[in-house]
C-alpha atoms as a PDB file:
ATOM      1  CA  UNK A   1     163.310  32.052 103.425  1.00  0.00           C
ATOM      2  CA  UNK A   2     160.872  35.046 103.441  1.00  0.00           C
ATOM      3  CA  UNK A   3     161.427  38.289 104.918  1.00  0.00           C
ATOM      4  CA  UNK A   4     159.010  41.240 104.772  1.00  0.00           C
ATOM      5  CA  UNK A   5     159.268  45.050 105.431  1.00  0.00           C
ATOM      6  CA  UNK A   6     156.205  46.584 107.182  1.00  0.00           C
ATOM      7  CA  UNK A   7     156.783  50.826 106.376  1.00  0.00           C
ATOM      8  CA  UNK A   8     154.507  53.887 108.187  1.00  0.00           C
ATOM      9  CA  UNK A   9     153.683  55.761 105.035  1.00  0.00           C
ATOM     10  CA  UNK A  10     153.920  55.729 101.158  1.00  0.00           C
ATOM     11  CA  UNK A  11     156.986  56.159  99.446  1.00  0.00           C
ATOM     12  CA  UNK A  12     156.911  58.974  97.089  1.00  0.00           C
ATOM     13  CA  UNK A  13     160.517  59.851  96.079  1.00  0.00           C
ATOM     14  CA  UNK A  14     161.660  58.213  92.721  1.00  0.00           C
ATOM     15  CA  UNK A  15     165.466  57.831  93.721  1.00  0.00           C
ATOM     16  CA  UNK A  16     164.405  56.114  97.109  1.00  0.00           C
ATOM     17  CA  UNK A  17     161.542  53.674  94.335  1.00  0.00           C
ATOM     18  CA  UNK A  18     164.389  53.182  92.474  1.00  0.00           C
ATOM     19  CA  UNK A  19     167.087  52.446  95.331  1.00  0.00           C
ATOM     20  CA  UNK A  20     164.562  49.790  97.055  1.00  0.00           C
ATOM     21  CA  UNK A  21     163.512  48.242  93.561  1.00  0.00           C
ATOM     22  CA  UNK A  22     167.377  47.405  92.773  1.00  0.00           C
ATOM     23  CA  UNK A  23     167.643  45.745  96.217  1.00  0.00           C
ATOM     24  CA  UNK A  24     164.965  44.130  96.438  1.00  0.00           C
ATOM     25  CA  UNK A  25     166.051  42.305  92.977  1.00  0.00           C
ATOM     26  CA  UNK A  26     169.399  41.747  94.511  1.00  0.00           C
ATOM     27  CA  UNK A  27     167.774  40.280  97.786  1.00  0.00           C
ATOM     28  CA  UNK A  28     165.465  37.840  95.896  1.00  0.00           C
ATOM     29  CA  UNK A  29     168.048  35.865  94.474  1.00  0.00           C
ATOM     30  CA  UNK A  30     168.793  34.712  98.246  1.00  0.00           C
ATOM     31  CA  UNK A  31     165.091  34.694  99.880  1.00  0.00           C
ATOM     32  CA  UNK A  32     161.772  36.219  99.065  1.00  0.00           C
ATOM     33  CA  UNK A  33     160.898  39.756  99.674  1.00  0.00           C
ATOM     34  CA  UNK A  34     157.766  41.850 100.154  1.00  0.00           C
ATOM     35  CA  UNK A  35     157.611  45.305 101.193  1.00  0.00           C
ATOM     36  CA  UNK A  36     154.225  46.302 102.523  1.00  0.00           C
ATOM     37  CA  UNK A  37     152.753  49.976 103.398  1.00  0.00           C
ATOM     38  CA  UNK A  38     150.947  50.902 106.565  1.00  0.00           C
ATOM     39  CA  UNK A  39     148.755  54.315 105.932  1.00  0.00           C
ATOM     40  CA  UNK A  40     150.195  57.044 108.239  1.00  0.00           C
ATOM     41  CA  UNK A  41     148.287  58.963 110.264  1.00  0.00           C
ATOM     42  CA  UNK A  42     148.146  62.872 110.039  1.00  0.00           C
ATOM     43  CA  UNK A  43     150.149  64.472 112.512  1.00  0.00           C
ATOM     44  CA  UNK A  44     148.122  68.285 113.608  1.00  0.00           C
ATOM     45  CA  UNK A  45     150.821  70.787 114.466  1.00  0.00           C
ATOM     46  CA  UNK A  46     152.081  70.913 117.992  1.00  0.00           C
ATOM     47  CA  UNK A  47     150.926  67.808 118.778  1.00  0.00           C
ATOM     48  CA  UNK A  48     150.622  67.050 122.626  1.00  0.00           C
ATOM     49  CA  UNK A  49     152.799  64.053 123.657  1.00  0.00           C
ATOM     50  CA  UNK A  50     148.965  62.533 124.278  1.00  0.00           C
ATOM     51  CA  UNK A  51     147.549  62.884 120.670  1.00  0.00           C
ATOM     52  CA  UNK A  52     151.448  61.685 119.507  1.00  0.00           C
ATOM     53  CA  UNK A  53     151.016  58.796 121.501  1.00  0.00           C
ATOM     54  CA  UNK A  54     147.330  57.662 119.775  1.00  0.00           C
ATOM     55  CA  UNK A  55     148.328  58.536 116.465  1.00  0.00           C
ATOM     56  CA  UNK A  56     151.504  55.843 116.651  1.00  0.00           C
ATOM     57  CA  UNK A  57     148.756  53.462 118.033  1.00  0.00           C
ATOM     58  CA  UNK A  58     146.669  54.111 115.366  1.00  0.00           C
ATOM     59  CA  UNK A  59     149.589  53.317 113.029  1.00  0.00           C
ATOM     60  CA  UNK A  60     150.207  50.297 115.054  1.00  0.00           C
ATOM     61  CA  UNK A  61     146.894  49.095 114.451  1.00  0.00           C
ATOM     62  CA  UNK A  62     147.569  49.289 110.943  1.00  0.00           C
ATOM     63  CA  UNK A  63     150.778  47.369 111.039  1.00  0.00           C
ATOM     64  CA  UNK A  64     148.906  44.794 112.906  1.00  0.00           C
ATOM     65  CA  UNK A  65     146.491  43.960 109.855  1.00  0.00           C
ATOM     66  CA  UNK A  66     149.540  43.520 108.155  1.00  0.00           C
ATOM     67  CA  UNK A  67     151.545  40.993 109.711  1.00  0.00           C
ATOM     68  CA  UNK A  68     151.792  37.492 108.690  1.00  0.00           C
ATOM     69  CA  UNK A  69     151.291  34.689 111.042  1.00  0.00           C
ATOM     70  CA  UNK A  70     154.236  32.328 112.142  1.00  0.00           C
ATOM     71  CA  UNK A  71     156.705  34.862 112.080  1.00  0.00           C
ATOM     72  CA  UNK A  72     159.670  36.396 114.008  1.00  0.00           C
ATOM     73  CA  UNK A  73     159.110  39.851 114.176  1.00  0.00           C
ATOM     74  CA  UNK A  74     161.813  42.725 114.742  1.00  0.00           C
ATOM     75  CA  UNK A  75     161.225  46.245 115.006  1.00  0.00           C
ATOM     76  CA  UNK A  76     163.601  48.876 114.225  1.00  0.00           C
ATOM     77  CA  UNK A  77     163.802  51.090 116.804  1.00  0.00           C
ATOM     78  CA  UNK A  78     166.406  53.897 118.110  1.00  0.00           C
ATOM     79  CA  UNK A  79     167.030  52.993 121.972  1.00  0.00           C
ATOM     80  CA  UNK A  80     167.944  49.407 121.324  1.00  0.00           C
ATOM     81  CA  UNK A  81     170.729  47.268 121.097  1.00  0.00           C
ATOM     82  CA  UNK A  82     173.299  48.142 117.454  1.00  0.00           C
ATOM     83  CA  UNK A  83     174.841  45.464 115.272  1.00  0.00           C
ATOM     84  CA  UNK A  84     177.486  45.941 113.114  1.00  0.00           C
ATOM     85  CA  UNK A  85     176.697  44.399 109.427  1.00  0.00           C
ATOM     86  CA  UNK A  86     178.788  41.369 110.704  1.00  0.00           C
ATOM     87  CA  UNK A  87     176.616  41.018 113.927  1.00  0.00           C
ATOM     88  CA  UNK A  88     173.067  41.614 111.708  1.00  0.00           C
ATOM     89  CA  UNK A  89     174.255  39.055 109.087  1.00  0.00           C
ATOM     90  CA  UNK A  90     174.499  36.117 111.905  1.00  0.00           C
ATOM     91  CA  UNK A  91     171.267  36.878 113.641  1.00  0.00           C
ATOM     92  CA  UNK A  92     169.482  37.081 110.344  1.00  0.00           C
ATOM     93  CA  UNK A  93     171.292  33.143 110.225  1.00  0.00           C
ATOM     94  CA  UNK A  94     170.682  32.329 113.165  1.00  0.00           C
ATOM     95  CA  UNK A  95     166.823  33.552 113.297  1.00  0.00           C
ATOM     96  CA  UNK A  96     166.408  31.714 109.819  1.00  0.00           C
ATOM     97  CA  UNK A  97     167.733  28.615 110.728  1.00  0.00           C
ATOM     98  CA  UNK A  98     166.790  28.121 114.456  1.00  0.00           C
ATOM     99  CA  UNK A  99     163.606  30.221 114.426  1.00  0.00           C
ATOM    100  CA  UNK A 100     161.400  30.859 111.702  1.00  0.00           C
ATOM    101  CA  UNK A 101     162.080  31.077 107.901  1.00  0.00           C
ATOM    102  CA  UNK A 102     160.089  34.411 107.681  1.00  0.00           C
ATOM    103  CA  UNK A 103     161.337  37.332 109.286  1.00  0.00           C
ATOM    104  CA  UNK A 104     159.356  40.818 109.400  1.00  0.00           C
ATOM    105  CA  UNK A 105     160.798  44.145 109.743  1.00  0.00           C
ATOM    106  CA  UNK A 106     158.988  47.229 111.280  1.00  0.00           C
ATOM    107  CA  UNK A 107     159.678  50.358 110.494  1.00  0.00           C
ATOM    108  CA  UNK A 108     157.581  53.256 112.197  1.00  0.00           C
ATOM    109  CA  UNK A 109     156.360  56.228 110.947  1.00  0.00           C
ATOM    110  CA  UNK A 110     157.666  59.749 111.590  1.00  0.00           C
ATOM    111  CA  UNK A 111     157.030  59.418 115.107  1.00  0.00           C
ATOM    112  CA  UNK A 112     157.841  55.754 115.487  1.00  0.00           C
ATOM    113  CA  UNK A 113     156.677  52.921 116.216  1.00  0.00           C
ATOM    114  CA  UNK A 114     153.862  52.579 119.302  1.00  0.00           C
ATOM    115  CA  UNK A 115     155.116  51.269 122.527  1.00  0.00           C
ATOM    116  CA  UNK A 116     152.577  48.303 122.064  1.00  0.00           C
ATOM    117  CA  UNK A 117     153.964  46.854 118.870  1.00  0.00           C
ATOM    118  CA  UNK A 118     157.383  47.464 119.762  1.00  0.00           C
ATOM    119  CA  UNK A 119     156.695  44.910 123.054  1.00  0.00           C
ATOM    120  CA  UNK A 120     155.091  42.607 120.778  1.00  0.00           C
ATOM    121  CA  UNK A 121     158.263  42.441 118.665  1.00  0.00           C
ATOM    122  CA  UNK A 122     160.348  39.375 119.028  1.00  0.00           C
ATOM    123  CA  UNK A 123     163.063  41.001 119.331  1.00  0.00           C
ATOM    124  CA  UNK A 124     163.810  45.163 118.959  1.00  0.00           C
ATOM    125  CA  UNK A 125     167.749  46.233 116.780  1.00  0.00           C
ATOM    126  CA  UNK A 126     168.579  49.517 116.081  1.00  0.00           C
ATOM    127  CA  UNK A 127     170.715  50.902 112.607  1.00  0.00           C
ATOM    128  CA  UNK A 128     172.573  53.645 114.736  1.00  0.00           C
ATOM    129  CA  UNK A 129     172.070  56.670 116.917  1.00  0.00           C
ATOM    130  CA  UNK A 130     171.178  58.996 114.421  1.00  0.00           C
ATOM    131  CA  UNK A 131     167.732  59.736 113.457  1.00  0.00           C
ATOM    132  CA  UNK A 132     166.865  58.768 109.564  1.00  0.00           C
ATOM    133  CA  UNK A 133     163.422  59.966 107.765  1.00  0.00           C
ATOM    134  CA  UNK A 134     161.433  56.861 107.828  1.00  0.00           C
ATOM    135  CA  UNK A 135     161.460  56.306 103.845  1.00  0.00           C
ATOM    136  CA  UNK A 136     165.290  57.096 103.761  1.00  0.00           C
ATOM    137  CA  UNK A 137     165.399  53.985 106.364  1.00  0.00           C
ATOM    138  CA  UNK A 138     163.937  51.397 103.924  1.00  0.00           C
ATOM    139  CA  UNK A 139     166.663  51.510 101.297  1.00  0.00           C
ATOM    140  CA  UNK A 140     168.745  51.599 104.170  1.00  0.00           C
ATOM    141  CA  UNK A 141     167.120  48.541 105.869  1.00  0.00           C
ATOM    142  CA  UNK A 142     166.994  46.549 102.538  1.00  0.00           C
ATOM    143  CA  UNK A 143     170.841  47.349 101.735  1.00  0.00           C
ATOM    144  CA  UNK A 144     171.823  45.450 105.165  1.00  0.00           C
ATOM    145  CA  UNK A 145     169.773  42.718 104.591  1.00  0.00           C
ATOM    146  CA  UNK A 146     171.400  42.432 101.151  1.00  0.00           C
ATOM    147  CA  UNK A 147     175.269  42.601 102.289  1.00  0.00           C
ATOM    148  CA  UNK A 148     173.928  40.256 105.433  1.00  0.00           C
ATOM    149  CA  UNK A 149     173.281  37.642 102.442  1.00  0.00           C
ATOM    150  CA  UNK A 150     176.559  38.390 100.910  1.00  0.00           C
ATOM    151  CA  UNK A 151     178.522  38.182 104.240  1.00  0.00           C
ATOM    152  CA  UNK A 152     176.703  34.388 104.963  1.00  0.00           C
ATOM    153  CA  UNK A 153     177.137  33.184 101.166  1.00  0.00           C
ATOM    154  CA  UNK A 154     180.808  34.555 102.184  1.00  0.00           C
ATOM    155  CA  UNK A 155     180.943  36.503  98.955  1.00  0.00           C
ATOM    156  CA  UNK A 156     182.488  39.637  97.876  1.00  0.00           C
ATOM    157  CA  UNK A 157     180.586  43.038  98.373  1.00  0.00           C
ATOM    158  CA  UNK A 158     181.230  43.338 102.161  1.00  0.00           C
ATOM    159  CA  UNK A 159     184.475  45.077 103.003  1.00  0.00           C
END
């Protein structure tokens, strides 16, 4: 099993670094993980919905280069579907053992993800209603893909 985490944008903060680093050393003892950067794209003040809508392409494009082949791809978007942790846990199952053994995450940038890459996705989940900053989102991301792997190994850290 392989997942992957495609982020918009460098990740600066040392509490969020050290947040994803303990996760992701909790995560690999259940699959491999790789967390992978897309540049962002500079966003000019008052931006028209028009030059909004190119810069999240241009960010798409970048996402693009980075995905791997034969994978199942799910973007994280906010007017989709939610799961509970329960419901994520059994799709991640379900996706690794009747789909594909690699699963991607996308995660846009401060404007989102591009309408093209999100209809590309195999399939689009969203975390909740509330809108998080984009970096916050990864240790968020990689903490419900950890207690999904504790919920299907049916041991103790979900309650």
């Amino acid at each position: 099993m392989k997942i992957t985490v495609i982020g918009v944008g460098t990740l600066k903060e040392s509490f969020l670094k050290e947040g994803i680093a303990e996760f992701r050393k909790r995560i690999s003892k259940y699959a491999k993980i790789e967390i992978l950067e897309a540049e962002d794209e500079k966003i000019p003040h008052n931006a028209s919905a028009k030059e909004e809508a190119q810069i999240k392409e241009k960010e798409a494009s970048k996402i693009r280069a980075l995905l791997p082949e034969n994978s199942y791809i799910i973007a994280l978007t906010l007017h989709q579907p939610m799961l509970s942790s329960e419901e994520f846990a059994e799709k991640m199952a379900r996706i690794f053992t009747f789909r594909n053994s690699h699963i991607v995450f996308l995660i846009g940038g401060s404007l989102g993800l591009a309408d093209s890459i999100v209809s590309a996705a195999d399939e689009c989940i969203s975390f909740s209603k509330m809108t998080f900053p984009h970096q916050l989102f990864r240790l968020i991301l990689l903490e419900q893909i950890y207690r999904a792997f504790k919920i299907n190994s049916c041991e103790t850290y979900h309650k």
